[in-house]
C-alpha atoms as a PDB file:
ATOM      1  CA  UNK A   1     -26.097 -75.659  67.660  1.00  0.00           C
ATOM      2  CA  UNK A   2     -22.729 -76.468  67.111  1.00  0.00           C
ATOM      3  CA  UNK A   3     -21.278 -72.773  67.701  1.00  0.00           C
ATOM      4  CA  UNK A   4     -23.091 -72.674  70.693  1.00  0.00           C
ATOM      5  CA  UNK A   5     -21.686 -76.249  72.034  1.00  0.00           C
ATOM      6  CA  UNK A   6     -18.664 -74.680  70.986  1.00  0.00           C
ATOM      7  CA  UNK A   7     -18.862 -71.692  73.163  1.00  0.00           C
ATOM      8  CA  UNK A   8     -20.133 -73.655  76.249  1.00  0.00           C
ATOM      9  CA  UNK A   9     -17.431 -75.895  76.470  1.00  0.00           C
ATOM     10  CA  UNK A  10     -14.809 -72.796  75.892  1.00  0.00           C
ATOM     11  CA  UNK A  11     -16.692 -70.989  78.817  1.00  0.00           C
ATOM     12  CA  UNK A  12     -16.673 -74.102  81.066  1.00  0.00           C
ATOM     13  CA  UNK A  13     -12.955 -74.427  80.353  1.00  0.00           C
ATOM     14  CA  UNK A  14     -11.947 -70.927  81.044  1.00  0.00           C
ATOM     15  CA  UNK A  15     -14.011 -71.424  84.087  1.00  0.00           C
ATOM     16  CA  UNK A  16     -12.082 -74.563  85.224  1.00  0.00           C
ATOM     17  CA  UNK A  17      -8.686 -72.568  84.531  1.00  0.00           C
ATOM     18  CA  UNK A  18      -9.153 -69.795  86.598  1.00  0.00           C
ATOM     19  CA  UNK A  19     -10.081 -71.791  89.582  1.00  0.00           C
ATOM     20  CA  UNK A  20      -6.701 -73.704  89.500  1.00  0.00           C
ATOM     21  CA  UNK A  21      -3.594 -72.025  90.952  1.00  0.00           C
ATOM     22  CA  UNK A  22      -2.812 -68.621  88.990  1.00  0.00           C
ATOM     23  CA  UNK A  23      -6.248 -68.768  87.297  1.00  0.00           C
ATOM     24  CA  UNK A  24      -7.293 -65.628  89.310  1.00  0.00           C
ATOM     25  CA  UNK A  25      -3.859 -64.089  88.813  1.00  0.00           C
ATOM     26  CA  UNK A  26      -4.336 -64.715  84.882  1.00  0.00           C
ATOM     27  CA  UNK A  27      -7.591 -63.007  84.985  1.00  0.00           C
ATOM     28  CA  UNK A  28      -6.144 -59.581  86.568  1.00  0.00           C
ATOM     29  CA  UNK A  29      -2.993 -59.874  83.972  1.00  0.00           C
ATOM     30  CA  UNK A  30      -5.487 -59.815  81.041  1.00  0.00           C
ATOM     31  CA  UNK A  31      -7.831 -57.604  82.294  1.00  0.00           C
ATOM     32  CA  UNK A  32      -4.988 -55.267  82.723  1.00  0.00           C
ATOM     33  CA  UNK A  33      -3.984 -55.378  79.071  1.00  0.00           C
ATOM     34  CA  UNK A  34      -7.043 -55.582  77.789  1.00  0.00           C
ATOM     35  CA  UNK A  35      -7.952 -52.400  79.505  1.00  0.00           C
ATOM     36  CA  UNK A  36      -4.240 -50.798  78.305  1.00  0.00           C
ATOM     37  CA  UNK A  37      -5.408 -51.914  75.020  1.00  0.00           C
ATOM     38  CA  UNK A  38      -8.393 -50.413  74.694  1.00  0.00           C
ATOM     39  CA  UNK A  39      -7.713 -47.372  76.350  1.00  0.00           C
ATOM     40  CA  UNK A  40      -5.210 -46.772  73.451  1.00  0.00           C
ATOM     41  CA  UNK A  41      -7.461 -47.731  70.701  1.00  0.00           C
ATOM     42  CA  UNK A  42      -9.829 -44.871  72.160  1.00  0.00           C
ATOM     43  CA  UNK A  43      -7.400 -42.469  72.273  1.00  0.00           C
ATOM     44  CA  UNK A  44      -6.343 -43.372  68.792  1.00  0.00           C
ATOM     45  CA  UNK A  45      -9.774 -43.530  67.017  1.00  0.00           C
ATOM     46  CA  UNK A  46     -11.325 -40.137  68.474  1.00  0.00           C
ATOM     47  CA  UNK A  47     -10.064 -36.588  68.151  1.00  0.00           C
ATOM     48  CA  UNK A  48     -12.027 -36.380  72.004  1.00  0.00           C
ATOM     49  CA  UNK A  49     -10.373 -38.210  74.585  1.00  0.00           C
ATOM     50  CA  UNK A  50     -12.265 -39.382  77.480  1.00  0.00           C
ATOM     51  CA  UNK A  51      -9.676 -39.572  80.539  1.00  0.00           C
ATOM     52  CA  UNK A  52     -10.701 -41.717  84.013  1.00  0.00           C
ATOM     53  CA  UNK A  53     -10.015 -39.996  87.258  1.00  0.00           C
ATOM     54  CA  UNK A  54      -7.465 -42.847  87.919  1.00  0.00           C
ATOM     55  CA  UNK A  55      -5.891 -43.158  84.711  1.00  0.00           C
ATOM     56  CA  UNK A  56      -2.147 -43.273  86.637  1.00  0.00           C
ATOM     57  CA  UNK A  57      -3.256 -45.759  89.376  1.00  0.00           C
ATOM     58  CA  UNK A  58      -3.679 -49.083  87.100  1.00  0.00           C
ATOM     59  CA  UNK A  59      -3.455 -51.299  89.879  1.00  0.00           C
ATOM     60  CA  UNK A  60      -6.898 -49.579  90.954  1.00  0.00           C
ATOM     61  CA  UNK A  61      -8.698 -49.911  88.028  1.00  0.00           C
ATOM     62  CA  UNK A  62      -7.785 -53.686  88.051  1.00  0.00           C
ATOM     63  CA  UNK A  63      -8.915 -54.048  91.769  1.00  0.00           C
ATOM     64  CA  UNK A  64     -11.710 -52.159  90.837  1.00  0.00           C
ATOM     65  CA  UNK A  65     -12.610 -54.424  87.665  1.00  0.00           C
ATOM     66  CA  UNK A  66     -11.806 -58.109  89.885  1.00  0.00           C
ATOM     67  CA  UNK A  67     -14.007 -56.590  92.478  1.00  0.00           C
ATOM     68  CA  UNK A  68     -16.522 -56.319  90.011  1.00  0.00           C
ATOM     69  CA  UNK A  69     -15.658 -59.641  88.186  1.00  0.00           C
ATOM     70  CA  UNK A  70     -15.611 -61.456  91.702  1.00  0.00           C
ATOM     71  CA  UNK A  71     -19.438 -59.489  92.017  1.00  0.00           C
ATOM     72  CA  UNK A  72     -20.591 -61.223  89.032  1.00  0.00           C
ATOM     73  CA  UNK A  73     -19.108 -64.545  89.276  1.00  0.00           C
ATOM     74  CA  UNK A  74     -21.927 -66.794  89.559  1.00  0.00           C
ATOM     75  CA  UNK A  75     -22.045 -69.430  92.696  1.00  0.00           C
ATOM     76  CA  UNK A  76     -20.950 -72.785  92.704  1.00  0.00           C
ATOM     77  CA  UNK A  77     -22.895 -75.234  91.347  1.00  0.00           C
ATOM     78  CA  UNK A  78     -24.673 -77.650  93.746  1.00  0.00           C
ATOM     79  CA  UNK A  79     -23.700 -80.912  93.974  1.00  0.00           C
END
């Protein structure tokens, strides 16, 4: 019970943060390194490399992923 407090309040706070000024901006800087990241750590780990059509155009793959994230995001709560 206690992780899962835990983990609620982190979500609501992230939550809260991205809605302030920058919060979205944050979001699309850390999806872009996270996806840098990974895509590395696949490369690294696998003598097969699995290349995206886009791989040079990583501002598309981030509009891409907010597009989806912005898909996703679940509504405002009612008041």
């Amino acid at each position: 019970m206690a992780v899962a407090t835990a983990t609620a309040e982190g979500i609501r706070r992230v939550a809260e943060a991205i809605r302030t000024d920058g919060g979205m901006e944050a979001v699309q800087l850390r999806v872009a390194e996270q996806y840098v990241a990974q895509f590395g750590n696949l490369a690294k780990a696998s003598t097969s490399i699995i290349v995206p059509a886009g791989v040079s155009d990583v501002a598309g793959m981030i509009a891409a992923a907010m597009k989806v994230f912005g898909s996703t995001a679940p509504a405002e709560p009612r008041r």
